[in-house]
Protein backbone atom coordinates (compact mmCIF):
# COMPACT_ATOMS: atom_id res chain seq x y z
CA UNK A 1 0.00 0.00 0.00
CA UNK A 2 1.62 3.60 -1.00
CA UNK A 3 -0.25 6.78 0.33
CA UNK A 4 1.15 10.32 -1.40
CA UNK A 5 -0.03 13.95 -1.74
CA UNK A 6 2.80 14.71 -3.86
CA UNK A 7 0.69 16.17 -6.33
CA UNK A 8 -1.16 19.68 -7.23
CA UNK A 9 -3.53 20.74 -3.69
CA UNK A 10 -2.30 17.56 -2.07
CA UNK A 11 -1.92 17.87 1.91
CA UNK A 12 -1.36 14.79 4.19
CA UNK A 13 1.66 13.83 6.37
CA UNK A 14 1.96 9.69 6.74
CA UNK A 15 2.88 8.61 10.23
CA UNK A 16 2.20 4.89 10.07
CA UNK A 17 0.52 2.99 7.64
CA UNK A 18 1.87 -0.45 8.49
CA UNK A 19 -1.22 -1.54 9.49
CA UNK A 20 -4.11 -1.15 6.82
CA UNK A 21 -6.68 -1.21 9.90
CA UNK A 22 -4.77 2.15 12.07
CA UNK A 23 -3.14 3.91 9.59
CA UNK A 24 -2.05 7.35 11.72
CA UNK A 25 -1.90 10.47 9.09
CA UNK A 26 -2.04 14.10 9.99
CA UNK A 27 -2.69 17.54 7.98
CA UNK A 28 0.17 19.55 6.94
CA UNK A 29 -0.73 23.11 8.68
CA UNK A 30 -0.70 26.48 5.56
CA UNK A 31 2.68 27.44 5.02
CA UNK A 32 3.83 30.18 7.53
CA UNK A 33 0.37 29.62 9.54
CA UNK A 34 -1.16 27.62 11.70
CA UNK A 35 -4.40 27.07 9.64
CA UNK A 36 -5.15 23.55 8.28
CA UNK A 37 -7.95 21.34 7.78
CA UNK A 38 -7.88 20.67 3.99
CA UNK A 39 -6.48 17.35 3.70
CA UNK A 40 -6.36 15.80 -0.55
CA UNK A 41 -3.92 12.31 -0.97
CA UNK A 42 -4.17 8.93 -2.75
CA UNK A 43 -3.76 5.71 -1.53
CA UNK A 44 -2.82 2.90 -3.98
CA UNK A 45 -2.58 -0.98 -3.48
CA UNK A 46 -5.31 -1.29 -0.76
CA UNK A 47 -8.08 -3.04 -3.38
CA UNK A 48 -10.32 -4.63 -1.05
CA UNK A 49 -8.77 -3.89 2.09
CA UNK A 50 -11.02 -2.30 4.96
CA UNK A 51 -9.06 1.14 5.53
CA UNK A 52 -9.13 2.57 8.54
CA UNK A 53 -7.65 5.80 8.41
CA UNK A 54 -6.61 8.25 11.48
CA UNK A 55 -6.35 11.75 11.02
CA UNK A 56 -4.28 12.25 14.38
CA UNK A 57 -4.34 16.06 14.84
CA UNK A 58 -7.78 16.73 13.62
CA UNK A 59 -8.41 18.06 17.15
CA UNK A 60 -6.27 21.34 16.64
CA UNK A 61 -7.67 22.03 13.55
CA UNK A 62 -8.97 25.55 12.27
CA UNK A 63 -12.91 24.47 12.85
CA UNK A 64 -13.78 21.90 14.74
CA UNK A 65 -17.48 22.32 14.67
CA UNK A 66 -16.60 21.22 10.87
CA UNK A 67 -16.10 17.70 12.15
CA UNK A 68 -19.67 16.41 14.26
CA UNK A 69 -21.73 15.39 10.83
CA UNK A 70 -18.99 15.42 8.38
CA UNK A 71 -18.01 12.68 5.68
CA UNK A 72 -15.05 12.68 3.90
CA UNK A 73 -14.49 12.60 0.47
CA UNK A 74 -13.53 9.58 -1.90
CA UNK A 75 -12.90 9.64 -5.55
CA UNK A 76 -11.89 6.72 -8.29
CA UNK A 77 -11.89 8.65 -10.94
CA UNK A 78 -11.22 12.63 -9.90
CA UNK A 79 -15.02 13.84 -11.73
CA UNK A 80 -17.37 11.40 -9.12
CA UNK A 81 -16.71 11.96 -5.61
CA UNK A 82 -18.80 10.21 -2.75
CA UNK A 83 -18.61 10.15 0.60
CA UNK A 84 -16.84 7.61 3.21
CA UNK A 85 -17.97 6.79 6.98
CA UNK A 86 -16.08 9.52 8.69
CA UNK A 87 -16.19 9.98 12.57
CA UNK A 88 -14.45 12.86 15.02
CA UNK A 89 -13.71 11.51 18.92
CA UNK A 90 -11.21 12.96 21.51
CA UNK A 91 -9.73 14.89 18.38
CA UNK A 92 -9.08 12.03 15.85
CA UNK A 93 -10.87 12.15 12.78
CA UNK A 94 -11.66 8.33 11.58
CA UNK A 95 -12.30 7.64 7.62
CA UNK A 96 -13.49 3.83 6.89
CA UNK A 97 -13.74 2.49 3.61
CA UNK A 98 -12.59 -0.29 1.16
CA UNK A 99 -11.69 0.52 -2.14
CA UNK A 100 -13.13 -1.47 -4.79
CA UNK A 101 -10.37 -0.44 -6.86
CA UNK A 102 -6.24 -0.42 -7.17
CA UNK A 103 -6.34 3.34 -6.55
CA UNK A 104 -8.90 5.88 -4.63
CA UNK A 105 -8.53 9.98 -3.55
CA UNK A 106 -9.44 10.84 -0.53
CA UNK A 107 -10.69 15.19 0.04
CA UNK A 108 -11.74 17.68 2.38
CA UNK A 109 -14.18 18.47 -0.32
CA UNK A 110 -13.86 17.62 -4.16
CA UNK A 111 -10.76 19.03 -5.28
CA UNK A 112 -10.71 21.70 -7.78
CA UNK A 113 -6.86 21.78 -9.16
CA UNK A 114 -4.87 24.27 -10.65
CA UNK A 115 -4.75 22.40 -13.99
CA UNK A 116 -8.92 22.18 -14.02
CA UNK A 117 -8.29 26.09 -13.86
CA UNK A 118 -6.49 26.15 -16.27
CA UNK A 119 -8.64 24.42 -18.60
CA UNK A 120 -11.58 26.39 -17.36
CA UNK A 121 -9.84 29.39 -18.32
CA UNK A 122 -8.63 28.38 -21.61
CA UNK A 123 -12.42 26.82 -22.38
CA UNK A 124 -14.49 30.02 -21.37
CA UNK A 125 -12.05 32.58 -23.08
CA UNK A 126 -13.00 31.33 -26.44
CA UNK A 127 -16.38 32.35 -25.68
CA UNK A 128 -17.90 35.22 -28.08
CA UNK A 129 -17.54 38.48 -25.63
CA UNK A 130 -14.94 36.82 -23.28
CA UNK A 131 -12.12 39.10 -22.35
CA UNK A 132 -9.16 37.43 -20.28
CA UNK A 133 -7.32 39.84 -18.28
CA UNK A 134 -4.01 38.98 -16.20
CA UNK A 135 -4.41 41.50 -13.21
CA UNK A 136 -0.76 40.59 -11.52
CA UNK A 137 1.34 37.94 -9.95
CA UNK A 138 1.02 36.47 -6.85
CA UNK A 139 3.93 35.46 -4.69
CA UNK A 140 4.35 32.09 -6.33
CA UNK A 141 4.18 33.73 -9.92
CA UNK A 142 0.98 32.67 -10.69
CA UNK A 143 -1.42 34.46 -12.73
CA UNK A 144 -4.50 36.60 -11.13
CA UNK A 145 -6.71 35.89 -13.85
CA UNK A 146 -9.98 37.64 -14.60
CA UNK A 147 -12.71 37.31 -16.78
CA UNK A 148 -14.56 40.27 -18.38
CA UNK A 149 -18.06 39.09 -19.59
CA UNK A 150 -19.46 42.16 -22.35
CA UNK A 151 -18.42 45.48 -23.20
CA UNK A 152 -18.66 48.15 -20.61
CA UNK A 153 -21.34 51.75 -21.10
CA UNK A 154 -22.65 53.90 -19.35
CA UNK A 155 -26.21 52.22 -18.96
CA UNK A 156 -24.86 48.98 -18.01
CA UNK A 157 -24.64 47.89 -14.22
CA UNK A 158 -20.76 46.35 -13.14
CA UNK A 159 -20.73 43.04 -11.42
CA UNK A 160 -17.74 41.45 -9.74
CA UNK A 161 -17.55 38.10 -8.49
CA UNK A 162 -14.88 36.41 -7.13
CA UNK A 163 -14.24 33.13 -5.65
CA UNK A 164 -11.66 31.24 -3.39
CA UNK A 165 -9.90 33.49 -1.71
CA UNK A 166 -9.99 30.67 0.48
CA UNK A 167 -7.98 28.09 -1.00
CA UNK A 168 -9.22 25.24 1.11
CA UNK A 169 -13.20 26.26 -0.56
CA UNK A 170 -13.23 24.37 -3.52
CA UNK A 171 -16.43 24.30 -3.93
CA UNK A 172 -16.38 28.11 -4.57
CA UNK A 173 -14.53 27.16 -7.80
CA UNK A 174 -17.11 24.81 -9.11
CA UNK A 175 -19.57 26.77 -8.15
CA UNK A 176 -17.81 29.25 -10.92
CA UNK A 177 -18.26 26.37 -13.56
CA UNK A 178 -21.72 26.48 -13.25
CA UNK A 179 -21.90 30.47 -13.28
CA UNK A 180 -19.94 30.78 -16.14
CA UNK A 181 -21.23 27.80 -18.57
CA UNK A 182 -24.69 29.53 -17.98
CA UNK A 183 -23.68 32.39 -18.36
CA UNK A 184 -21.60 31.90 -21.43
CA UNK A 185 -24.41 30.36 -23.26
CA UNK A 186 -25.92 31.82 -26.45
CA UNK A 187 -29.45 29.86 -25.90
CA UNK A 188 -30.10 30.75 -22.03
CA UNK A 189 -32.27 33.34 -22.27
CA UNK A 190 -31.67 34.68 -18.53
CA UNK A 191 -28.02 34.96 -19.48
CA UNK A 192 -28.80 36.92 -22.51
CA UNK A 193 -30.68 39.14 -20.74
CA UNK A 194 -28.31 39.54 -17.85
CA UNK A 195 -25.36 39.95 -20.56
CA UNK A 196 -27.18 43.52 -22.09
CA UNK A 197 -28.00 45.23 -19.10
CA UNK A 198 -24.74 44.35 -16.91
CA UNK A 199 -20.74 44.05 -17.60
CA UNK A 200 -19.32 41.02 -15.28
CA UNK A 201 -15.52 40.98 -14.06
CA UNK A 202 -14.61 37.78 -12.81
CA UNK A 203 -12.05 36.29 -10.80
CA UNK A 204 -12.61 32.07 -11.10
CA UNK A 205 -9.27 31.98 -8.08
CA UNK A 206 -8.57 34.46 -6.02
CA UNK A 207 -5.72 32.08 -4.30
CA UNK A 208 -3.38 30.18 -7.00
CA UNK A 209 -0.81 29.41 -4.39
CA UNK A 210 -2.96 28.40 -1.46
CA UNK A 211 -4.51 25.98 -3.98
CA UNK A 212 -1.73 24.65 -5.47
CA UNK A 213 0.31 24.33 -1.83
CA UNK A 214 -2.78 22.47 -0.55
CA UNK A 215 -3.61 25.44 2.22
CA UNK A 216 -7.16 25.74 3.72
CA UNK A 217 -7.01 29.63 4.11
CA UNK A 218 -4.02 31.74 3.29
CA UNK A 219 -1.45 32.36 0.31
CA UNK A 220 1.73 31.77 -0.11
CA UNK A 221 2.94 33.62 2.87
CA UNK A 222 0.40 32.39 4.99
CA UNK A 223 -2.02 35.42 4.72
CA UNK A 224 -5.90 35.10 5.05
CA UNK A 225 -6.77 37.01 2.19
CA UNK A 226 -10.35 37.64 3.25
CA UNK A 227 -8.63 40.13 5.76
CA UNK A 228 -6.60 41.70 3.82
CA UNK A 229 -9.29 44.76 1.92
CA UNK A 230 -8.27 47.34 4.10
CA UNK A 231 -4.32 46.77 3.85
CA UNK A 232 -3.86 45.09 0.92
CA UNK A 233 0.01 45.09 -0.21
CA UNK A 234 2.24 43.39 -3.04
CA UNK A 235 4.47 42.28 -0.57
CA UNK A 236 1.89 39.80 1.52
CA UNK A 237 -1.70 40.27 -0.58
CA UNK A 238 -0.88 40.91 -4.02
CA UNK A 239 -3.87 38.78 -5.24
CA UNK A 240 -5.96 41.27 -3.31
CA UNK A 241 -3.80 44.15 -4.22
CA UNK A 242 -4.44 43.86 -8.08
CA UNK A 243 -7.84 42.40 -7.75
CA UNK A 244 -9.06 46.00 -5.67
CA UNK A 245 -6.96 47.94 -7.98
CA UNK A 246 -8.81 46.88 -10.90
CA UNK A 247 -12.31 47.18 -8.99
CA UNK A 248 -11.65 50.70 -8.35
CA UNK A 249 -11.38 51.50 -12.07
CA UNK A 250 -14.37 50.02 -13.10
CA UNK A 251 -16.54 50.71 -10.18
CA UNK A 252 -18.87 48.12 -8.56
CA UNK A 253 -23.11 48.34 -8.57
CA UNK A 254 -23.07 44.21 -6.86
CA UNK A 255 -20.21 42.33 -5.72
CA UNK A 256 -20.77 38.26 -4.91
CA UNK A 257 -17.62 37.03 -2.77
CA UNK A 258 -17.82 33.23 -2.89
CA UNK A 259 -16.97 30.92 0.04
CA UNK A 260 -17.57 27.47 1.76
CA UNK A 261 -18.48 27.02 5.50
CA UNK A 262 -16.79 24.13 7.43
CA UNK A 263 -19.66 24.52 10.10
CA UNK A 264 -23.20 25.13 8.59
CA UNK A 265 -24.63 22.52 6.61
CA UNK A 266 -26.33 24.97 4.38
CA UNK A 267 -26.20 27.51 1.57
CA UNK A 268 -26.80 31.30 2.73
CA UNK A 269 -25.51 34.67 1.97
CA UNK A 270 -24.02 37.42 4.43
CA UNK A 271 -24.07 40.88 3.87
CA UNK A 272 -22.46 44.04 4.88
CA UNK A 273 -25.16 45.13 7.37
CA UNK A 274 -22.58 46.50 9.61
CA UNK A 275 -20.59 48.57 7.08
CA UNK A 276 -21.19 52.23 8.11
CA UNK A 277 -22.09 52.96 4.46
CA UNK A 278 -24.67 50.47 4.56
CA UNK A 279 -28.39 52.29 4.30
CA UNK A 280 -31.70 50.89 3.61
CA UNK A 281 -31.28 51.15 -0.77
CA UNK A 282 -28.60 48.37 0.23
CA UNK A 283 -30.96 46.58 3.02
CA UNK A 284 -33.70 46.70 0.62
CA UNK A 285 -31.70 44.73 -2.49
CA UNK A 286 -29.60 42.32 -0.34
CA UNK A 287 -33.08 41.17 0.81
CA UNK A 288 -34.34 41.29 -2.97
CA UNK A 289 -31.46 39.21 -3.94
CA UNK A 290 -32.10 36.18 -1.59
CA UNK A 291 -35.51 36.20 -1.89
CA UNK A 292 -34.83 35.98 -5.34
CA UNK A 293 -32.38 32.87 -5.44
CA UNK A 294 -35.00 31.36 -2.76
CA UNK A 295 -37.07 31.16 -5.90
CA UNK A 296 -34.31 30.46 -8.07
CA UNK A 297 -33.05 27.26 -6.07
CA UNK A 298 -34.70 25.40 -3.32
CA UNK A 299 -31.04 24.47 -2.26
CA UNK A 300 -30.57 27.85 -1.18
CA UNK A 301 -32.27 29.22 2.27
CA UNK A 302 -32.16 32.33 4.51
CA UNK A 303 -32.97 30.58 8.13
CA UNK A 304 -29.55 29.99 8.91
CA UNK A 305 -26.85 31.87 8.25
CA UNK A 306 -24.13 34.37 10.51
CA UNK A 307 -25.01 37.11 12.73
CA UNK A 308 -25.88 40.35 11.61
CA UNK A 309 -22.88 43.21 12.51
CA UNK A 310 -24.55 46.16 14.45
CA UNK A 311 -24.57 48.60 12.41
CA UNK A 312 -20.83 50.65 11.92
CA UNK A 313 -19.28 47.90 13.75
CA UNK A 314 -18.31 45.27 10.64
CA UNK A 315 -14.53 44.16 10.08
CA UNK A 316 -13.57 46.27 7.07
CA UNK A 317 -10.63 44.24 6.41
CA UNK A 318 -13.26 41.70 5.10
CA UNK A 319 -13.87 41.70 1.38
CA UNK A 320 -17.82 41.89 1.45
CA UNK A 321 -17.49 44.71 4.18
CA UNK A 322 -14.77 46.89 2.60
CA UNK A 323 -16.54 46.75 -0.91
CA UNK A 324 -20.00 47.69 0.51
CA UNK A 325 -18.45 50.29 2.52
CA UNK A 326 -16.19 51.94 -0.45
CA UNK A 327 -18.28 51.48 -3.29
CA UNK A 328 -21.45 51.56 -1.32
CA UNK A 329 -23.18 48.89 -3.78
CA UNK A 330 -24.67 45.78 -2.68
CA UNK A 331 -22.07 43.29 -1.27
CA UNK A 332 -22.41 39.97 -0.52
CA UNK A 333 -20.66 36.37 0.51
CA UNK A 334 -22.25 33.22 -0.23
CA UNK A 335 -21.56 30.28 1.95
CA UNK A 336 -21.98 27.03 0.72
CA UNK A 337 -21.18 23.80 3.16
CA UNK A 338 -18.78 21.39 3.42
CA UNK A 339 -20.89 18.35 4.64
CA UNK A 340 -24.31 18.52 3.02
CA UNK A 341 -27.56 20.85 2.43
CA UNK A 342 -29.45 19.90 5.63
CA UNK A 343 -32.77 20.95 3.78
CA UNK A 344 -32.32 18.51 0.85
CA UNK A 345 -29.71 16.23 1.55
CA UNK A 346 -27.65 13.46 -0.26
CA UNK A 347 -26.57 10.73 1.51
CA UNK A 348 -24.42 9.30 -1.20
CA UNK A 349 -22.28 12.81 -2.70
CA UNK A 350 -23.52 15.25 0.05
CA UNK A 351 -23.00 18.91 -0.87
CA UNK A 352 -21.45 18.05 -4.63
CA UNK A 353 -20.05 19.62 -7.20
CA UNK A 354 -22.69 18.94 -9.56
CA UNK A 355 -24.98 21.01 -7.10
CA UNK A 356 -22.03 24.12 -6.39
CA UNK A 357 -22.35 24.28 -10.71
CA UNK A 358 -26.31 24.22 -10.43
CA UNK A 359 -26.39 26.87 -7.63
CA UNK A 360 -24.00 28.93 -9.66
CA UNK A 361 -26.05 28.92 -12.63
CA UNK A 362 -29.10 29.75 -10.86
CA UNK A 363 -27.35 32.82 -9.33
CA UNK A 364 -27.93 34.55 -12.52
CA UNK A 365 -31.77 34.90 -11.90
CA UNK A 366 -31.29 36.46 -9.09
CA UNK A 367 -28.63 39.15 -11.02
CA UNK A 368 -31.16 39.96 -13.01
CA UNK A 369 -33.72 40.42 -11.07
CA UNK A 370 -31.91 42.84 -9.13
CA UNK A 371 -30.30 44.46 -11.89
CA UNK A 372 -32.41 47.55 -12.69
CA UNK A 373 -32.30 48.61 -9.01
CA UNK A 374 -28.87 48.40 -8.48
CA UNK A 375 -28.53 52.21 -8.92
């Protein structure tokens, strides 16, 4: 039996695997931080075998409450993942499974590499009215890509969304596979509607390095980039850096940050209620826009989410914060979980891919509902 991670968003350390039955394995912690719960490796030769699988320092971990409920995630093939009998006690996270085959990937959540990003990027810019922008470096020298859906006027609204800025949130990214192939398409009539009355700037990976290193939250240097709006710099946030740069020459009417929760075992949005900017215009459409994906997606809700900030009292070094607060437009983060929708769940995949691309997609009913009021 060989267990690696030696490969693009791999993390696992192997302390003993002697013993198919108590193999001991840990998570690597982000470079230069003491983040970690993303864990990503293969294990080869066990056809057949029951695998029981330790995960020794799950109890320091970034969220525990991400543990109670959870199942990991197992893969033959790297498209299908399903999940494995997973269990947390006295800090050890358990996975049990036999593989029916020579090889199987184990996840945190469904991996989303570098090289799928890649070929997302080189698929959508092909796409009549794409525009593929490199807005910097970051500290690994990877691209900052972003995506300009339409040509810009002055009676069109501006939409930015971004995703990933937590590395470790890969379901943010396929999420943005969903967006864009609805968006992209000639036929959708929502999308073509959408497409004339609003220019979108996208960012698909707001984190190349975290998600090629295998980190949970931060970059390169071990920075939580989701804290980083008020003070962004090229020397520890250059993602954010660029990505703000180019936001404040195009200005902003809506802004959708995209995220995963390790906790929640649902799909909700936060606002910037507590931004001292925020006013009742903004109240008024950040209600609009989740009643509107309500209707849009019964896999979305608005029961349980995060607490409201008092007003004035909201982190501004927090993306969704800073941008409602500077721009003054309608800023928001959507959460989607880790383990599954409570409300319709999946005992087999959980929270999947295939339903981060189908929530993306139906985002753009709410855009355009919203649309005309943005200003």
């Amino acid at each position: 039996m060989h267990i690696t991670d030696k490969f693009d968003s791999g993390n696992i350390v192997v302390k003993d695997s002697r013993d198919p039955e108590n193999i001991e394995l840990e998570i690597r912690k982000d470079h230069q931080s003491d983040f970690y719960q993303w864990f990503h490796f293969r294990v080869s030769g066990a056809r057949d075998e029951d695998l029981v699988m330790h995960i020794t320092n799950a109890g320091g971990a970034a969220y525990l409450e991400g543990w109670p409920g959870y199942q990991a995630c197992a893969s033959y093939d790297r498209e299908t993942w399903f999940r494995v009998e997973t269990s947390y006690a006295e800090g050890v996270l358990t996975l049990q499974h036999t593989p029916e085959l020579d090889t199987v990937w184990y996840a945190y959540f469904a991996p989303f590499s570098m090289e799928r990003h890649q070929d997302l990027i080189a698929a959508v810019q092909s796409c009549e009215g794409v525009t593929l922008e490199v807005l910097g470096e970051t500290l690994d020298g990877q691209t900052i890509d972003c995506l300009t859906v339409g040509e810009p006027s002055k009676k069109k609204r501006t939409i930015w969304v971004t995703a990933r800025q937590h590395p470790g949130e890969t379901m943010a990214e396929w999420w943005m596979e969903g967006f864009l192939d609805r968006l992209l398409d000639p036929d959708d009539p929502v999308a073509r509607k959408l497409r004339s009355k609003a220019v979108l700037h996208i960012v698909p990976n707001m984190n190349p390095d975290g998600s090629r290193r295998g980190h949970l939250r931060t970059n390169a240097k071990g920075v939580n980039l989701n804290r980083e709006w008020d003070k962004a710099s090229l020397e520890n946030s250059p993602e954010v850096f660029h990505v703000l740069n180019r936001m404040r020459e195009t200005g902003i009417d809506l802004a959708l940050d995209v995220h995963g929760d390790e906790a929640l075992p649902y799909n909700f949005i936060a606002g910037g209620e507590g931004a001292p900017n925020f006013d009742q215009l903004g109240q008024t459409n950040l209600d609009a826009y989740k009643a509107a994906l309500c209707t849009a997606s019964p896999d979305f809700q608005t029961q349980h989410g995060y607490d409201v900030d008092a007003p004035g009292t909201a982190n501004l070094s927090v993306c969704t914060n800073y941008l409602a607060n500077e721009f003054k437009c309608l800023a928001m983060t959507l959460e989607m979980p880790f383990k599954d929708n409570a409300d319709l769940p999946d005992p087999v995949h959980g929270w999947s891919p295939d339903r981060c691309r189908k929530l993306g997609a139906a985002n753009l009913e709410a855009m355009l509902a919203l649309v005309d009021q943005l200003r």
